[in-house]
C-alpha atoms as a PDB file:
ATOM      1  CA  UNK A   1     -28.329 -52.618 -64.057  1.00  0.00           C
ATOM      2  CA  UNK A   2     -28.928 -52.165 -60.315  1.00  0.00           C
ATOM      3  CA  UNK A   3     -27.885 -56.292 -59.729  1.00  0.00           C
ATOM      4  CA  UNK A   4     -24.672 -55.845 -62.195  1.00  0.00           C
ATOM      5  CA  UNK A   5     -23.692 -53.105 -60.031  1.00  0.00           C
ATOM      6  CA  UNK A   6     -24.430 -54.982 -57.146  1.00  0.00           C
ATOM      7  CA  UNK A   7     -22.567 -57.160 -57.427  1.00  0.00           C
ATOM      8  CA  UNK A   8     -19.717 -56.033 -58.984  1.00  0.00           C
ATOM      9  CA  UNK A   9     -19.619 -53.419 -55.733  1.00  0.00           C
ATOM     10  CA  UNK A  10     -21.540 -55.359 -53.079  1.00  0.00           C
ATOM     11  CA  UNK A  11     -19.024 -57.913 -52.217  1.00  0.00           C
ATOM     12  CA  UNK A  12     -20.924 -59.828 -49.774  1.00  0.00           C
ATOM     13  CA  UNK A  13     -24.893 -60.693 -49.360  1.00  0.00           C
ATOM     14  CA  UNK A  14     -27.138 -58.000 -48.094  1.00  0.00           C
ATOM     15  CA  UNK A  15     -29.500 -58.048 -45.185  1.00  0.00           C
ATOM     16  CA  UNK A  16     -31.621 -55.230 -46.463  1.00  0.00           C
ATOM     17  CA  UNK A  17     -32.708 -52.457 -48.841  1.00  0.00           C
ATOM     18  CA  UNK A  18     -34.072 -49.142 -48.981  1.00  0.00           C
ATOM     19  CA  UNK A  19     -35.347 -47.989 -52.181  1.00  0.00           C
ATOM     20  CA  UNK A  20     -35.529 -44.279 -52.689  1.00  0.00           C
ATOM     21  CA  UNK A  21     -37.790 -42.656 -55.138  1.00  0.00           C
ATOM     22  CA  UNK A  22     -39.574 -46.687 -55.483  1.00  0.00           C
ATOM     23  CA  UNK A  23     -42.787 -45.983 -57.578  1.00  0.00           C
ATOM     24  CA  UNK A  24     -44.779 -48.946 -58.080  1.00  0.00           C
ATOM     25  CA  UNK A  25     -42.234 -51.000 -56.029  1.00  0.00           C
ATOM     26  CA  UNK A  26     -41.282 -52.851 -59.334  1.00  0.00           C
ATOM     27  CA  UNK A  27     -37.814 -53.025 -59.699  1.00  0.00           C
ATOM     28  CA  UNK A  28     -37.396 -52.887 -55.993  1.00  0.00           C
ATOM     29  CA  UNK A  29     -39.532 -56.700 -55.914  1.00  0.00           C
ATOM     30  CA  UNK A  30     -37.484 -57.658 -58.879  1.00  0.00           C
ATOM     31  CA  UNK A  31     -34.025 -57.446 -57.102  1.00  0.00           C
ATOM     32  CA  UNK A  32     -34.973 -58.204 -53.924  1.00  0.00           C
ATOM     33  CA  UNK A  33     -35.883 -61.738 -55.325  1.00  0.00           C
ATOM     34  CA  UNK A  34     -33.503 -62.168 -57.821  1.00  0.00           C
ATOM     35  CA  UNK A  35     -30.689 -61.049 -54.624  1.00  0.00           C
ATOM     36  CA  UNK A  36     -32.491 -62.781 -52.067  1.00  0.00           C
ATOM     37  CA  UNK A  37     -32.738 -60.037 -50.049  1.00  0.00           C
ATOM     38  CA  UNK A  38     -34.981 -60.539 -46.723  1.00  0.00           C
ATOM     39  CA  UNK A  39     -35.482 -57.037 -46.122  1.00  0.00           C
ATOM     40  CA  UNK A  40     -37.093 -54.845 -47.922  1.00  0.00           C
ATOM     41  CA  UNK A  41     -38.629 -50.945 -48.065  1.00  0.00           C
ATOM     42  CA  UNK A  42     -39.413 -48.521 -50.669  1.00  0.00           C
ATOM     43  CA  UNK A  43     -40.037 -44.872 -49.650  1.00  0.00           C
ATOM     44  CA  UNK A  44     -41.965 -41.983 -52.260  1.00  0.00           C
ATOM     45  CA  UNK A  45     -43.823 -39.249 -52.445  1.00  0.00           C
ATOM     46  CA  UNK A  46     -46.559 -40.072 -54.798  1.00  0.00           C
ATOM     47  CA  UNK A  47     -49.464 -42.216 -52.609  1.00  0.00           C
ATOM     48  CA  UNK A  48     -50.909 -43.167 -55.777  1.00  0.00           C
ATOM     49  CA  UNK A  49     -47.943 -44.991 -56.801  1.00  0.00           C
ATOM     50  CA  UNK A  50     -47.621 -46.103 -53.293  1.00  0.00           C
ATOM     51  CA  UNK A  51     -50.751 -47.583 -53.187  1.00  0.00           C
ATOM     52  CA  UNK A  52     -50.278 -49.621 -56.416  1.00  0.00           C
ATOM     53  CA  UNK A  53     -46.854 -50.660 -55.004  1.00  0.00           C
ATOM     54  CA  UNK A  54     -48.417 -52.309 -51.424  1.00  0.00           C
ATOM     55  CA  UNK A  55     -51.716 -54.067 -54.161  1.00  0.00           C
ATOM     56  CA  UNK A  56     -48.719 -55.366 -56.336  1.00  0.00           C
ATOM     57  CA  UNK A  57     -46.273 -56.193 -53.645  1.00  0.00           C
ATOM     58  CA  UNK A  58     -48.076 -56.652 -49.950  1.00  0.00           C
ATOM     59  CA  UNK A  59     -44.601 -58.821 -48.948  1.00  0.00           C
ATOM     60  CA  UNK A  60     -42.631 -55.745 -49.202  1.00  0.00           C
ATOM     61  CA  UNK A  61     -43.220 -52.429 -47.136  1.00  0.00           C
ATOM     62  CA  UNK A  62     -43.396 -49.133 -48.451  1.00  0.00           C
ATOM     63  CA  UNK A  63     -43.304 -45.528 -46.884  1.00  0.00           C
ATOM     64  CA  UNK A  64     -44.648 -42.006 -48.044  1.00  0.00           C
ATOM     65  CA  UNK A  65     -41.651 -39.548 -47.504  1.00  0.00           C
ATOM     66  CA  UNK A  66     -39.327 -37.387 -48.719  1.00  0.00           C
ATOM     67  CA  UNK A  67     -35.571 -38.300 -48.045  1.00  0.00           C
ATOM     68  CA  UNK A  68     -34.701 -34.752 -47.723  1.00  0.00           C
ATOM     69  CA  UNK A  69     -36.620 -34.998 -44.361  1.00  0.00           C
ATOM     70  CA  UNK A  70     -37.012 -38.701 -43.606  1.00  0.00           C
ATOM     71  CA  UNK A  71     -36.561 -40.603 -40.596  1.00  0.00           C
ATOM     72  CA  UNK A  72     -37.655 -44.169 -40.831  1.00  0.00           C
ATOM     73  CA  UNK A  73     -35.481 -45.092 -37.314  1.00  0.00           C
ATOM     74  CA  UNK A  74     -33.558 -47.735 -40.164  1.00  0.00           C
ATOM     75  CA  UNK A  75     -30.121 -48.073 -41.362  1.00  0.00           C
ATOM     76  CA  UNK A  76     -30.038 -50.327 -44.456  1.00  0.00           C
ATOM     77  CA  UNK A  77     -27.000 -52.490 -46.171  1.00  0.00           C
ATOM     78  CA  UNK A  78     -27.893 -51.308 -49.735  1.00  0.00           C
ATOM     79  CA  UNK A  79     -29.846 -47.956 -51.021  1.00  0.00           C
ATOM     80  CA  UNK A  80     -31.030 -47.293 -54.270  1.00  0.00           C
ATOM     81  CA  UNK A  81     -31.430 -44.015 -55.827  1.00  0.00           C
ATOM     82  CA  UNK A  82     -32.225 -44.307 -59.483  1.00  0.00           C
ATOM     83  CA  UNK A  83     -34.570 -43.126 -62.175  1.00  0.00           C
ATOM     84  CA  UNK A  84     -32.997 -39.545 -61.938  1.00  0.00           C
ATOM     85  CA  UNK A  85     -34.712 -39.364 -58.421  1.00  0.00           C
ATOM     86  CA  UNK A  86     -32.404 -36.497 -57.349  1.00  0.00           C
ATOM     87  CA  UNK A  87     -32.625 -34.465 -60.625  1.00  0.00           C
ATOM     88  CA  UNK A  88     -35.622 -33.646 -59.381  1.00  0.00           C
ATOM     89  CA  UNK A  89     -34.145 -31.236 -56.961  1.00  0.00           C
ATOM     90  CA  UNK A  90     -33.288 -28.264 -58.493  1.00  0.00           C
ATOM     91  CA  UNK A  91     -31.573 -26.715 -55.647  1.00  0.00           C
ATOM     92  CA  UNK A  92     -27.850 -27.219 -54.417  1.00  0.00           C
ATOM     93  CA  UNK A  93     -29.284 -27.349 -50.741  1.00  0.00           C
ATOM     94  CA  UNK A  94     -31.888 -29.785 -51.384  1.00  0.00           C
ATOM     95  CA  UNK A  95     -29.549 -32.107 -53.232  1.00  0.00           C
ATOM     96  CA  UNK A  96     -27.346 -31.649 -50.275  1.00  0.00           C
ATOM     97  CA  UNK A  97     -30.386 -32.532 -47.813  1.00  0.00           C
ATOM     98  CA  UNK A  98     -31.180 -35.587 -49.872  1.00  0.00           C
ATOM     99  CA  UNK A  99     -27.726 -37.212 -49.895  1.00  0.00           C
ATOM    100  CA  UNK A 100     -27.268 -36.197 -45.997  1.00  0.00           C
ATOM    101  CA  UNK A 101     -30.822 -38.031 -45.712  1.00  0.00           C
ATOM    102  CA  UNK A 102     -29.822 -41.021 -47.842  1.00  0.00           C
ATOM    103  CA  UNK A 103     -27.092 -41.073 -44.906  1.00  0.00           C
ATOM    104  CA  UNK A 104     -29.044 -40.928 -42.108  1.00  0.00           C
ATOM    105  CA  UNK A 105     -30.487 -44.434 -43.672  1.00  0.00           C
ATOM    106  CA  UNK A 106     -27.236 -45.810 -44.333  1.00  0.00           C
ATOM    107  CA  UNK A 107     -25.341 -48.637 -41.958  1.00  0.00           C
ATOM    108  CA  UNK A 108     -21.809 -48.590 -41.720  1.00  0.00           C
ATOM    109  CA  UNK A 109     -20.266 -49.603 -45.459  1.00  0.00           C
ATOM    110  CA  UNK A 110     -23.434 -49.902 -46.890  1.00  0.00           C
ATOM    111  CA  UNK A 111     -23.279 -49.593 -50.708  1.00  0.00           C
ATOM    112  CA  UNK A 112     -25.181 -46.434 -52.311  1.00  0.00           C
ATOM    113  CA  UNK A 113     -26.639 -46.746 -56.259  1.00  0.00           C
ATOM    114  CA  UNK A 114     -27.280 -43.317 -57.702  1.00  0.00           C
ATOM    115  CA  UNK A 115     -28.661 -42.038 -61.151  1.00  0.00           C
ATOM    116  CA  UNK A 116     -28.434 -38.474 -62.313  1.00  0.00           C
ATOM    117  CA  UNK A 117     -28.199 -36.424 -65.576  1.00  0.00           C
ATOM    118  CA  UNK A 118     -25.006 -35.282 -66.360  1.00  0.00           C
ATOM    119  CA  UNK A 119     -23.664 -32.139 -66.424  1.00  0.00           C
ATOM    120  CA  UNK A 120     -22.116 -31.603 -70.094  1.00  0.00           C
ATOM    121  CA  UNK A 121     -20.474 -28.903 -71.487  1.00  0.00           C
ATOM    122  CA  UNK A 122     -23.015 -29.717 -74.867  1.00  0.00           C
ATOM    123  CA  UNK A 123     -25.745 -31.869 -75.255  1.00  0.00           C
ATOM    124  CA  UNK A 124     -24.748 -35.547 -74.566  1.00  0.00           C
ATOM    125  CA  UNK A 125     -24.696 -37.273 -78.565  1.00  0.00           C
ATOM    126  CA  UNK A 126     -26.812 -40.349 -76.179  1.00  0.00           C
ATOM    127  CA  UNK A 127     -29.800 -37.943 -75.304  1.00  0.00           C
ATOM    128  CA  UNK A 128     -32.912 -39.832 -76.777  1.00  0.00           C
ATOM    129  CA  UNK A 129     -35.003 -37.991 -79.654  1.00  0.00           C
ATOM    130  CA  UNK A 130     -37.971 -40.725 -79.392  1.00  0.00           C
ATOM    131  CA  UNK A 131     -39.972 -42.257 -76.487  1.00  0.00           C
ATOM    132  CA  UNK A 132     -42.471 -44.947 -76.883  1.00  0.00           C
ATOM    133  CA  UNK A 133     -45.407 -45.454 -73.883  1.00  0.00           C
ATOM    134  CA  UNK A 134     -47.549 -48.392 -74.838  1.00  0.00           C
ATOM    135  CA  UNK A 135     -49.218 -47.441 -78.213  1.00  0.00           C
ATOM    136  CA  UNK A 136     -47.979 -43.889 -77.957  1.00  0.00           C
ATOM    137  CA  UNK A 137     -45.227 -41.969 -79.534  1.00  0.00           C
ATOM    138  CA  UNK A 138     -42.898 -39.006 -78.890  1.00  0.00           C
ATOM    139  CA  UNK A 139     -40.724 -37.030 -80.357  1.00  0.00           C
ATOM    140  CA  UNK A 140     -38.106 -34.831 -77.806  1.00  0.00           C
ATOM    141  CA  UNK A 141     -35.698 -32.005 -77.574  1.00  0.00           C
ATOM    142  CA  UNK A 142     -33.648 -30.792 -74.968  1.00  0.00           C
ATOM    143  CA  UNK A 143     -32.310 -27.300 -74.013  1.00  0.00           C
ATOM    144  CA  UNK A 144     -29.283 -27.751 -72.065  1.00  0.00           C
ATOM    145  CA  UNK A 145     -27.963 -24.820 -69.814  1.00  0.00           C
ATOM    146  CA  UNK A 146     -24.545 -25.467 -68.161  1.00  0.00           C
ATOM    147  CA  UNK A 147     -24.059 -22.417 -65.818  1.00  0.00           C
ATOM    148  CA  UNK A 148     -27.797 -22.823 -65.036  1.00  0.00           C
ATOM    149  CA  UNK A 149     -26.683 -26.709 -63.851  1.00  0.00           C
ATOM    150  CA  UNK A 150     -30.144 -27.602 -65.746  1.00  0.00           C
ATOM    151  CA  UNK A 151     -31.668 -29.471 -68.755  1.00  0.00           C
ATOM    152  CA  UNK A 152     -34.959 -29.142 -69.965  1.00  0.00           C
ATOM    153  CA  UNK A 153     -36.693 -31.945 -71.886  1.00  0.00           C
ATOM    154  CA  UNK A 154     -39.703 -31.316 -74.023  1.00  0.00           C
ATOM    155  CA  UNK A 155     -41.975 -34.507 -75.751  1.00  0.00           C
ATOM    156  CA  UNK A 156     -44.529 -34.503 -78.293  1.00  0.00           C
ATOM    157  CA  UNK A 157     -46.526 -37.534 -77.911  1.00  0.00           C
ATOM    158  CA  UNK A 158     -48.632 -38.806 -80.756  1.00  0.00           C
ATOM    159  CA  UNK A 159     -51.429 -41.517 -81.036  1.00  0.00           C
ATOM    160  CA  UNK A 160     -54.397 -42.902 -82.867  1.00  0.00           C
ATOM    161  CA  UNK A 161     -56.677 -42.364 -79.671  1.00  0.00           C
ATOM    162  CA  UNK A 162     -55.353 -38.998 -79.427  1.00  0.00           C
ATOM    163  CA  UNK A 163     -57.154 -35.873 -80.768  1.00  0.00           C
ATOM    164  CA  UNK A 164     -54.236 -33.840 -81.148  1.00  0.00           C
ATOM    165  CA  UNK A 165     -50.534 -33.834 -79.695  1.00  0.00           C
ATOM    166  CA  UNK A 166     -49.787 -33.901 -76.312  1.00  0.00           C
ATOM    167  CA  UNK A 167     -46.645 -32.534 -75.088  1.00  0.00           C
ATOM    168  CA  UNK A 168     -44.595 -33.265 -71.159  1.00  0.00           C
ATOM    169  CA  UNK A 169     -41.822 -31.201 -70.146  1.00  0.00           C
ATOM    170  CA  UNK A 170     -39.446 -31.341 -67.273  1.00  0.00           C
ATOM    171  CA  UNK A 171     -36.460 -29.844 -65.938  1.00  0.00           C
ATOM    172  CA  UNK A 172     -33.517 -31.644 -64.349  1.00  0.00           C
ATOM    173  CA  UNK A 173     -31.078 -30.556 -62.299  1.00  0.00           C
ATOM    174  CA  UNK A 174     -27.934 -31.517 -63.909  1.00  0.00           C
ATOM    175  CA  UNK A 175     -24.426 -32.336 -61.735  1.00  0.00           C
ATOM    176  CA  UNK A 176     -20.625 -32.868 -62.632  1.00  0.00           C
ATOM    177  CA  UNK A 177     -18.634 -36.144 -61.556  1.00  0.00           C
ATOM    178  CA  UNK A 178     -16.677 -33.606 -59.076  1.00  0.00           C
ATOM    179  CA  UNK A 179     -19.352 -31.812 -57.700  1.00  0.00           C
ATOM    180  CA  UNK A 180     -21.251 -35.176 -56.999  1.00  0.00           C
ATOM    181  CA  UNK A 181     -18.201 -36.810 -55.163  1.00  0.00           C
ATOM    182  CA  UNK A 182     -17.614 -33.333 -53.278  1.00  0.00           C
ATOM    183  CA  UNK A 183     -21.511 -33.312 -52.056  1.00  0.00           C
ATOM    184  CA  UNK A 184     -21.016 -37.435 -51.386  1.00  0.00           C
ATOM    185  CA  UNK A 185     -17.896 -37.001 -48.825  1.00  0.00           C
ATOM    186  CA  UNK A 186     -19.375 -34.031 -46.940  1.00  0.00           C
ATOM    187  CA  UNK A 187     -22.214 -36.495 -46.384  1.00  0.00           C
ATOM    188  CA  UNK A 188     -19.618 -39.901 -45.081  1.00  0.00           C
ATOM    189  CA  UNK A 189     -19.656 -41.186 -48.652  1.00  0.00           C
ATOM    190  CA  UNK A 190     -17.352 -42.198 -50.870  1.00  0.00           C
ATOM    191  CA  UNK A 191     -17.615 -42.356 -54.727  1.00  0.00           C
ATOM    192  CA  UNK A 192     -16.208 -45.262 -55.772  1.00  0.00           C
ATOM    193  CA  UNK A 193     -17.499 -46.343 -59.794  1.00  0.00           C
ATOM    194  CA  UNK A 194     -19.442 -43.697 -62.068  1.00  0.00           C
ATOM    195  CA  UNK A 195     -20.626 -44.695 -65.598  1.00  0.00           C
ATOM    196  CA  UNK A 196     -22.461 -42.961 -68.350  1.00  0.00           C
ATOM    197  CA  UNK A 197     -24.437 -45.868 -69.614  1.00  0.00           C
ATOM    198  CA  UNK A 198     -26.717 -48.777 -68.090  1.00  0.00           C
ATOM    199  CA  UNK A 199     -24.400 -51.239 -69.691  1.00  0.00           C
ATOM    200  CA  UNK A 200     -21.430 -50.090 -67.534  1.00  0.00           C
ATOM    201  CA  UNK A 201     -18.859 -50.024 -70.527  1.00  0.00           C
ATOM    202  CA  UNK A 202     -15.586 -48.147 -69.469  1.00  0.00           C
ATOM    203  CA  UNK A 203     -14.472 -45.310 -71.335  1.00  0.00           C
ATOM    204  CA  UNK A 204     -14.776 -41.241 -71.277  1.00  0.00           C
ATOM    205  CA  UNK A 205     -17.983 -40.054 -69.435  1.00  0.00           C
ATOM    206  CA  UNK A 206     -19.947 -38.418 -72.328  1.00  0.00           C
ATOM    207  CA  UNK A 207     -23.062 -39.543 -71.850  1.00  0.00           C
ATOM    208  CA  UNK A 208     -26.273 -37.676 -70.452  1.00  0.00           C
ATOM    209  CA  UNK A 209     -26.899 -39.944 -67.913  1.00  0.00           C
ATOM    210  CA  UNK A 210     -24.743 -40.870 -64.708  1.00  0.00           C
ATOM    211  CA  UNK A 211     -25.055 -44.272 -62.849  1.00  0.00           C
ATOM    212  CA  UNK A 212     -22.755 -43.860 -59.504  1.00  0.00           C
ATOM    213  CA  UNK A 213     -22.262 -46.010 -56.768  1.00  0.00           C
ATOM    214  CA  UNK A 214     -20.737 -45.360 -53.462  1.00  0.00           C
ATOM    215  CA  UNK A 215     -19.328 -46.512 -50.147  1.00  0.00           C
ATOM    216  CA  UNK A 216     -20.863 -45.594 -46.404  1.00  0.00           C
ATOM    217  CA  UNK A 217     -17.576 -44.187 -44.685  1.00  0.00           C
ATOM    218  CA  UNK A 218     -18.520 -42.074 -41.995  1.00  0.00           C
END
């Protein structure tokens, strides 16, 4: 998803990439060689996940951070903020910190991928009702609260290892399409595709899931 969108926005080659929210550093090594891109840098909060990320990729470099707060002294070509990294934040202010930081790492037109859930008047008809995690399965529900901008997700996850259920939950902070592009210019950006699916069909935004991308203006 993150290459379609690429380069369907990108328009030219990019000289580097900052990867917010970047786990294990996966997908991060995965388009920076299938783009060719010589620079690049993950940043996250977890070290655990950091630490597997510089064992499984020791070209790339990675930061601990938090973007709300961050100041690597870089301004990047492309940044990537998927994997509902900002429905995290439950706040309005934090959300606003995060996209002002995702800013302060941004060079002049540089290109801005986003992923967050969707704020629906009703439960989105795409919201998934089974997970699968190796040899593991879940059942979920959801309990979506509009004026609360939230939705909670609960799993049940089931296994032959397991000696009884185990169940996850977590709450994220849900946004509208206008509310995102409102926070985005007050920040130098400017929305410029949003989608409700990975596959980036056209058509009414429904889903539960937004993919945005957006333009460095100021």
């Amino acid at each position: 998803m993150c290459e379609d969108l690429t380069n369907r926005e990108g328009g030219r080659e990019f000289g580097s990439v900052l990867d917010v929210g970047c786990g294990t550093g996966r997908d991060l090594a995965l388009l920076t060689e299938r783009m060719r891109i010589p620079r690049a840098v993950g940043l996250d909060l977890q070290p655990d996940m950091l630490a597997h990320a510089r064992a499984r990729h020791p070209h790339l470099e990675f930061h601990q951070g938090d973007i709300r707060d961050a100041d690597l002294g870089e301004r990047f070509d492309l940044l990537l903020c998927v994997g509902l990294v900002l429905s995290n934040l439950h706040r309005s202010e934090d959300l606003a910190a995060a996209t002002a930081g995702l800013a302060r790492h941004a060079a002049p037109g540089a290109l801005l991928l986003l992923e967050l859930a969707h704020g629906t008047a009703r439960p989105a008809p795409d919201l998934p009702s089974a997970y699968t995690a190796g040899p593991y399965r879940a059942t979920a529900d959801y309990q979506l609260d509009p004026a609360a901008s939230t939705l909670v997700r609960r799993r049940t996850w089931h296994g032959a290892d397991l000696p009884a259920p185990v169940e996850d939950f977590v709450t994220f902070r849900t946004v509208t399409v206008e509310e995102m592009r409102a926070l985005l210019a007050a920040n130098g950006w400017e929305l410029t595709t949003t989608h409700d699916n990975r596959q980036l069909r056209e058509g009414p935004l429904q889903g539960w899931r937004l993919t945005m991308t957006a333009r460095r203006t100021g």
